[in-house]
PDB file of N, CA and C in Angstrom:
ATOM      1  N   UNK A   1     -16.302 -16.025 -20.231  1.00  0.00           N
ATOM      2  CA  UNK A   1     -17.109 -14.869 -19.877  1.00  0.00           C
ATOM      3  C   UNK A   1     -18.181 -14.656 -20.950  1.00  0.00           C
ATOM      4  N   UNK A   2     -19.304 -14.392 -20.528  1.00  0.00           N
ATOM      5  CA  UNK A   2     -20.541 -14.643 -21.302  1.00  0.00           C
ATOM      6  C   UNK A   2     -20.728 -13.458 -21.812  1.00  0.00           C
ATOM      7  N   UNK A   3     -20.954 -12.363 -23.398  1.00  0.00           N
ATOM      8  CA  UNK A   3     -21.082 -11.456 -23.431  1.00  0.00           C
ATOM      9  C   UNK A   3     -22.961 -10.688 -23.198  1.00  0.00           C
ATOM     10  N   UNK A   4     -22.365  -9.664 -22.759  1.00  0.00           N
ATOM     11  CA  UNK A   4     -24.235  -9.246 -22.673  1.00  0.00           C
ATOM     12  C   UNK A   4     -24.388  -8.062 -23.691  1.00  0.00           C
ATOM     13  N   UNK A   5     -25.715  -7.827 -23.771  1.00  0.00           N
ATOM     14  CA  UNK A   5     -25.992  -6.832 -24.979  1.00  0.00           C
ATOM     15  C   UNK A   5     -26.233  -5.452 -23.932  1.00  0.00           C
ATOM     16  N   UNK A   6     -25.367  -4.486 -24.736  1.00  0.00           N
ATOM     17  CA  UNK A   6     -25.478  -3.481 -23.849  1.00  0.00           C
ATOM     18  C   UNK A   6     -27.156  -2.431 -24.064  1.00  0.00           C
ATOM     19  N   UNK A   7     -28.064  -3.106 -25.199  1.00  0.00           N
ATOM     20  CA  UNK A   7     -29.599  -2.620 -24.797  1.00  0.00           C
ATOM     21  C   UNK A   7     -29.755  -2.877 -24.068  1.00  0.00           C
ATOM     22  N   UNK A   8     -30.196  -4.791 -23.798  1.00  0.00           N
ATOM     23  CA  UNK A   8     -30.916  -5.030 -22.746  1.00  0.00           C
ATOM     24  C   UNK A   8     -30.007  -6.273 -21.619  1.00  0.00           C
ATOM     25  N   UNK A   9     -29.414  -6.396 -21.735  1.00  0.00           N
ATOM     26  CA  UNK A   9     -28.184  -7.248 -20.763  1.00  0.00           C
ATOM     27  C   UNK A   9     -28.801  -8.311 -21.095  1.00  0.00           C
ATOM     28  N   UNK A  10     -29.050  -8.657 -22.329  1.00  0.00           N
ATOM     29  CA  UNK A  10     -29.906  -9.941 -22.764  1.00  0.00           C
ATOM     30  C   UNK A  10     -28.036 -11.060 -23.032  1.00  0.00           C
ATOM     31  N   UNK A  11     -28.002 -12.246 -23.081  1.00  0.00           N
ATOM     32  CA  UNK A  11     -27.010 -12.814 -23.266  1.00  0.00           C
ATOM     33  C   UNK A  11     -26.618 -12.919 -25.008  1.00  0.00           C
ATOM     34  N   UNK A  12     -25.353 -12.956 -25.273  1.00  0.00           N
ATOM     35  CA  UNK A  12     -25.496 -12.863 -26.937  1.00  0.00           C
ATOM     36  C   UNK A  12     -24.476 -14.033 -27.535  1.00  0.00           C
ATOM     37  N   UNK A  13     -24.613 -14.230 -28.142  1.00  0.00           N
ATOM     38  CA  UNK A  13     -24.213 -15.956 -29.444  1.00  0.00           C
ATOM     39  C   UNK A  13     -23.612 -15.099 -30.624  1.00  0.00           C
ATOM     40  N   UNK A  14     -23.152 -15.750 -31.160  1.00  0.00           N
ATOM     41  CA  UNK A  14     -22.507 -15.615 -32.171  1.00  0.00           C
ATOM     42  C   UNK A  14     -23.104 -15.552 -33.455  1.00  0.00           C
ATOM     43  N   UNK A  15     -23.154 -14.906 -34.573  1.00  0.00           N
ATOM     44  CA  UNK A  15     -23.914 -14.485 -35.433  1.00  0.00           C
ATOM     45  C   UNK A  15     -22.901 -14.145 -36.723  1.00  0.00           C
ATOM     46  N   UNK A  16     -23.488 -14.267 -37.748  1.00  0.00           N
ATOM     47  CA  UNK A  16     -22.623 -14.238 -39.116  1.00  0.00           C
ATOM     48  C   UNK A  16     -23.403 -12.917 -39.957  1.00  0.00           C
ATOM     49  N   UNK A  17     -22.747 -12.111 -40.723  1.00  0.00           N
ATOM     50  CA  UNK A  17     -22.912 -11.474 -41.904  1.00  0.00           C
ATOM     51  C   UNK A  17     -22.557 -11.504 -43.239  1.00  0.00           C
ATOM     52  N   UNK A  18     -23.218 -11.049 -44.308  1.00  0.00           N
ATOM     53  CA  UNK A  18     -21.849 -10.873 -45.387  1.00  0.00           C
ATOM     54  C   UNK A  18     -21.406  -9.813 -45.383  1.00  0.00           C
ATOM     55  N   UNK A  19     -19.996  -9.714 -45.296  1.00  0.00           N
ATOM     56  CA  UNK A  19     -19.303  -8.398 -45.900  1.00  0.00           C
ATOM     57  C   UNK A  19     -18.800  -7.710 -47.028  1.00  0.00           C
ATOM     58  N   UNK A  20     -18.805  -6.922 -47.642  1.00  0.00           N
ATOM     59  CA  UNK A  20     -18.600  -6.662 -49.055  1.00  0.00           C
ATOM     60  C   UNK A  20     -17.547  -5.074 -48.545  1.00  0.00           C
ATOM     61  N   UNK A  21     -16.560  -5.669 -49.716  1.00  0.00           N
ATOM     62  CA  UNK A  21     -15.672  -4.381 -49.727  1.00  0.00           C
ATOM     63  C   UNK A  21     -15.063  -4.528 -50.816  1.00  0.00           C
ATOM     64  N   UNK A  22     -14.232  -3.485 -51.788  1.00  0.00           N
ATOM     65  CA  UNK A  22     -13.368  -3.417 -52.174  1.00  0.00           C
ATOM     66  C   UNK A  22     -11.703  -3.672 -52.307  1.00  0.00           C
ATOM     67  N   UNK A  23     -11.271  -4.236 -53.434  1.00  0.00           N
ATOM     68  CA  UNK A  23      -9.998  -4.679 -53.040  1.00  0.00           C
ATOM     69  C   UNK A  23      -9.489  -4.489 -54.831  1.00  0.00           C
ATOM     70  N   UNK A  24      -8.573  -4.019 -55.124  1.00  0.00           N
ATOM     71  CA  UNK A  24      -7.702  -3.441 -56.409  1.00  0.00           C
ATOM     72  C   UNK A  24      -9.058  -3.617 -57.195  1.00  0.00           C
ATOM     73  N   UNK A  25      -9.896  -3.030 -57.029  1.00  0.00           N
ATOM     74  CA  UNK A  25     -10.847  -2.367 -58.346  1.00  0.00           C
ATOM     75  C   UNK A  25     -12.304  -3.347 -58.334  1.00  0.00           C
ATOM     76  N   UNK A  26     -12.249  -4.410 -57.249  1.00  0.00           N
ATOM     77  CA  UNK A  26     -12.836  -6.003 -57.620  1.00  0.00           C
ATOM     78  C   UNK A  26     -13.772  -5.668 -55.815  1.00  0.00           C
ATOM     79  N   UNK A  27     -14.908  -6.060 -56.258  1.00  0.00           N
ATOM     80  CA  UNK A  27     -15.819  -6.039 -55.527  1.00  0.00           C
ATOM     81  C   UNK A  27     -15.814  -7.432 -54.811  1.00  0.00           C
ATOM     82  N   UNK A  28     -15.076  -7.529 -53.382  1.00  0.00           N
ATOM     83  CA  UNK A  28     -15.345  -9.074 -52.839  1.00  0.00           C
ATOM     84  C   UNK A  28     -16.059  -9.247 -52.242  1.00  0.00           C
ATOM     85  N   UNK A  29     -16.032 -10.612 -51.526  1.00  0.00           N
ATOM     86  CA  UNK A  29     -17.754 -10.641 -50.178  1.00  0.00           C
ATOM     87  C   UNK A  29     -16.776 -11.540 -49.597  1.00  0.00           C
ATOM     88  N   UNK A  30     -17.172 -11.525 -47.502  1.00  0.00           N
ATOM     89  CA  UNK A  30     -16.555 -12.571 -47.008  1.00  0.00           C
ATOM     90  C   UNK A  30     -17.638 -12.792 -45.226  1.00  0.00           C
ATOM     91  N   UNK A  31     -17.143 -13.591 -44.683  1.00  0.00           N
ATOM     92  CA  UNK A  31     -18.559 -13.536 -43.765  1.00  0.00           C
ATOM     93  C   UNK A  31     -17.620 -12.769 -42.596  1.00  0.00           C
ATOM     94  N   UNK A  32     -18.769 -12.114 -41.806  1.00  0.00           N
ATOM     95  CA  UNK A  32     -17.713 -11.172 -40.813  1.00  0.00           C
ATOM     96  C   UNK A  32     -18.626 -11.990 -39.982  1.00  0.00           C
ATOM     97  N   UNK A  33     -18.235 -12.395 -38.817  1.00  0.00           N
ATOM     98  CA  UNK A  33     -18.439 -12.782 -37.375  1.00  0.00           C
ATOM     99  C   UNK A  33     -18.525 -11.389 -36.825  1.00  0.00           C
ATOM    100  N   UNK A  34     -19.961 -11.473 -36.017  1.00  0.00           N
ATOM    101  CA  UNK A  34     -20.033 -10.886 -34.958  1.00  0.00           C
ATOM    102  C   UNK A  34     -21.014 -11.279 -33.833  1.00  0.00           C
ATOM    103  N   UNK A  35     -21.746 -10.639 -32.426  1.00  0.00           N
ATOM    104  CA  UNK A  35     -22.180 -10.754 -32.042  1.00  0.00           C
ATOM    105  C   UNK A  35     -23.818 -10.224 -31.954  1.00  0.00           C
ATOM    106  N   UNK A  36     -24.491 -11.051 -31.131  1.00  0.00           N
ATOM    107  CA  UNK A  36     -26.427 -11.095 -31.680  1.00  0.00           C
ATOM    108  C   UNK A  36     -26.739 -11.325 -30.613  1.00  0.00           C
ATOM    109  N   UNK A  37     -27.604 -10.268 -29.888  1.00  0.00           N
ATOM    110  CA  UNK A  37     -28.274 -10.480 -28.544  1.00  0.00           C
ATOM    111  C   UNK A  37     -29.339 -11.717 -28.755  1.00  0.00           C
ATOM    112  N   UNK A  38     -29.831 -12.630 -28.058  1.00  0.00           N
ATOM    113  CA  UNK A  38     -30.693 -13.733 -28.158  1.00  0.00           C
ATOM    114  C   UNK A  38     -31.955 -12.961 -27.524  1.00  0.00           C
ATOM    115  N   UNK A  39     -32.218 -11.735 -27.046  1.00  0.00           N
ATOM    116  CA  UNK A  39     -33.300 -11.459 -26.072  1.00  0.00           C
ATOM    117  C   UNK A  39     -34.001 -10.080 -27.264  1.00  0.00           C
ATOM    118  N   UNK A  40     -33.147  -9.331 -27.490  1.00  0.00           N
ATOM    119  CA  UNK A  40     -33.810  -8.410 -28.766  1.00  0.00           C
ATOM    120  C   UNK A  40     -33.313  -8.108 -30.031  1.00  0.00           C
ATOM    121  N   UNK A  41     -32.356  -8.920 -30.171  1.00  0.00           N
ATOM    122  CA  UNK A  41     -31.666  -9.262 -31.714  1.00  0.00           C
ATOM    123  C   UNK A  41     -30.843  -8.345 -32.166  1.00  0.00           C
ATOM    124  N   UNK A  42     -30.029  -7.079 -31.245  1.00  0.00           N
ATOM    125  CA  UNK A  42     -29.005  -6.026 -31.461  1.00  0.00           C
ATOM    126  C   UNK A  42     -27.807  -7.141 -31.866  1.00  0.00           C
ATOM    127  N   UNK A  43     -27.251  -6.523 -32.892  1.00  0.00           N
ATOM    128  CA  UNK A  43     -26.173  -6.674 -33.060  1.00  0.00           C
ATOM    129  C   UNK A  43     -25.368  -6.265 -33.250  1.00  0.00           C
ATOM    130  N   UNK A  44     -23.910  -6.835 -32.485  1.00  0.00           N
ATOM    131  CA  UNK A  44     -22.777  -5.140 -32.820  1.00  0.00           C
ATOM    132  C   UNK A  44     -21.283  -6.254 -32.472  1.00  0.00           C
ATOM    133  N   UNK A  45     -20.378  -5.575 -33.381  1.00  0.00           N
ATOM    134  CA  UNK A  45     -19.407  -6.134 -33.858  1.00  0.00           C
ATOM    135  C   UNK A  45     -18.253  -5.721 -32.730  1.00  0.00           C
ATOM    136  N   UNK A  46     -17.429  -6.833 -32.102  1.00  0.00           N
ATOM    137  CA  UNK A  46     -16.165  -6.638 -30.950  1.00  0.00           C
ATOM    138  C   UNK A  46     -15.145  -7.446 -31.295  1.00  0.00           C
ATOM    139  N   UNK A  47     -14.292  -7.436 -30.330  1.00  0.00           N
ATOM    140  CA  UNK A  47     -13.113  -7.967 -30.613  1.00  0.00           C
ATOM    141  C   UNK A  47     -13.175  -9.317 -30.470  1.00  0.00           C
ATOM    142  N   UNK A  48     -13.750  -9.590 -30.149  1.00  0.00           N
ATOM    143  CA  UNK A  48     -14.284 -11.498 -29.827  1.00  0.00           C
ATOM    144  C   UNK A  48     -14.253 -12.094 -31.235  1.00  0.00           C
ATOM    145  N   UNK A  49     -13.996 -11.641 -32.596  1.00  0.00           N
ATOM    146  CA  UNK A  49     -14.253 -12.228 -33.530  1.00  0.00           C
ATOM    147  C   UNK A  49     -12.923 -11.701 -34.846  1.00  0.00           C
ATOM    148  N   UNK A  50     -12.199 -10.564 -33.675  1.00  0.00           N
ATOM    149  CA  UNK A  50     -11.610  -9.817 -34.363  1.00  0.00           C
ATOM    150  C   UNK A  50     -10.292 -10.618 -35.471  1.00  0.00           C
ATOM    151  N   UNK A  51      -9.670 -11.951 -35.180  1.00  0.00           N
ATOM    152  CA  UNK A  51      -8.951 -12.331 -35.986  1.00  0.00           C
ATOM    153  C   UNK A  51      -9.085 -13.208 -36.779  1.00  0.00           C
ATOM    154  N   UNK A  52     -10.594 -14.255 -36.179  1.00  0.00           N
ATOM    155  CA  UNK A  52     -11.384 -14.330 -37.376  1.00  0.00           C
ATOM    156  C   UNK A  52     -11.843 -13.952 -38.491  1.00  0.00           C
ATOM    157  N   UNK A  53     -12.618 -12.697 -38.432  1.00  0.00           N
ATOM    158  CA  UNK A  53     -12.558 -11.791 -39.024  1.00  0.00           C
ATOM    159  C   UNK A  53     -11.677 -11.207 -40.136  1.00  0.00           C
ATOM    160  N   UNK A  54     -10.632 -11.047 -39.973  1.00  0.00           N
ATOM    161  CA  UNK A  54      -9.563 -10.891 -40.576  1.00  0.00           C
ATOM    162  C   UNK A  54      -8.919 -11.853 -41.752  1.00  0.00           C
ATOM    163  N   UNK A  55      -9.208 -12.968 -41.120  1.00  0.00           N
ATOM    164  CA  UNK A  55      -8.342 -13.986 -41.294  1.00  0.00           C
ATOM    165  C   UNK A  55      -9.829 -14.286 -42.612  1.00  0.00           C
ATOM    166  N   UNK A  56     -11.142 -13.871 -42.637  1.00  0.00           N
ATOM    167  CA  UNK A  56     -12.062 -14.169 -43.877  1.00  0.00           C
ATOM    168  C   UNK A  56     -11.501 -13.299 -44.861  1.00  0.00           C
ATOM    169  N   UNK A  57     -11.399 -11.924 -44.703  1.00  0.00           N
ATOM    170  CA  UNK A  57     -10.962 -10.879 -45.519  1.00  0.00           C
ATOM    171  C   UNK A  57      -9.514 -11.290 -46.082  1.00  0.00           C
ATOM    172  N   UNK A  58      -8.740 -12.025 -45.289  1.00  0.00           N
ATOM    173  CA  UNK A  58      -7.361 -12.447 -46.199  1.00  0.00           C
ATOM    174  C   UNK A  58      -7.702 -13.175 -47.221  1.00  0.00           C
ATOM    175  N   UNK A  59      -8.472 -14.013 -47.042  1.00  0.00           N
ATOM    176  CA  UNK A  59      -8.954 -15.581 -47.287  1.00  0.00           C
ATOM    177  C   UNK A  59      -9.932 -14.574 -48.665  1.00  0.00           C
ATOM    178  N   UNK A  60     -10.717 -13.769 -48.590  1.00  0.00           N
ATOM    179  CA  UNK A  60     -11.346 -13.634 -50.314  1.00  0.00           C
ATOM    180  C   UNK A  60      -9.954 -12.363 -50.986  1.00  0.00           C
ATOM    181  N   UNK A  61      -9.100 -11.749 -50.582  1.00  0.00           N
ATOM    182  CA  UNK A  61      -8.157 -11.392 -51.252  1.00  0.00           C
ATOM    183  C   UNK A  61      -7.464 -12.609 -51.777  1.00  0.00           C
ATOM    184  N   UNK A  62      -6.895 -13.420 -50.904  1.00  0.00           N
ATOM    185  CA  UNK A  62      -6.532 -14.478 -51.870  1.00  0.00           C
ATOM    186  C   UNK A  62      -7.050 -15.263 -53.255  1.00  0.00           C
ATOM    187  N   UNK A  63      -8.470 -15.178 -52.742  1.00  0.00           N
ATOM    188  CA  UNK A  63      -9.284 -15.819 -53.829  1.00  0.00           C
ATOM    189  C   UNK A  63      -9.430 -15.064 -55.376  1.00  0.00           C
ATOM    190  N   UNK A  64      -8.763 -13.359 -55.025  1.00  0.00           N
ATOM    191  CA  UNK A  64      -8.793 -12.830 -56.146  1.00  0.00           C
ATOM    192  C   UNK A  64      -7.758 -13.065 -56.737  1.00  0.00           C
ATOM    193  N   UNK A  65      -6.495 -13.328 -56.508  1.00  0.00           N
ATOM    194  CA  UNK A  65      -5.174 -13.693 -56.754  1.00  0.00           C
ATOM    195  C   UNK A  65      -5.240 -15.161 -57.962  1.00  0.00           C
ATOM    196  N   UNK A  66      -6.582 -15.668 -57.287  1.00  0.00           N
ATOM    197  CA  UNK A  66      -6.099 -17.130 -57.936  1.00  0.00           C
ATOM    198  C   UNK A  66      -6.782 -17.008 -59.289  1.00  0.00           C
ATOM    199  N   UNK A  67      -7.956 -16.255 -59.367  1.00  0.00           N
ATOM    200  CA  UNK A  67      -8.965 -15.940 -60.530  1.00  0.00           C
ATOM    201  C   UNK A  67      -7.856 -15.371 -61.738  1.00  0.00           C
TER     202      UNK A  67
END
């Protein structure tokens, strides 16, 4: 199922960010997946990426563990 952008029912692809948050005192970054209209460039974040997602944010907590 193809997602559409609810501006313009333009079709939307997959698109990357960085994310930055906090974690025990330490400022991390990790890429959040989300979605990017191809017709006017809205972008807005769903569940389509949701354990991906997740699964980056485990992935730079770990990385503080190893430092």
């Amino acid at each position: 199922m193809a997602l559409l952008c609810v501006k313009c029912q333009g079709a939307a692809v997959p698109a990357a960010q960085m994310r930055t948050f906090e974690y025990k005192g330490k400022t991390l970054h990790c890429i959040e997946m989300l979605s990017s209209c191809m017709v006017c460039g809205h972008q807005w974040a769903d569940d389509t990426y949701e354990a991906e997602n997740s699964e980056h944010v485990e992935q730079a907590r770990a990385a503080l563990a190893i430092d």
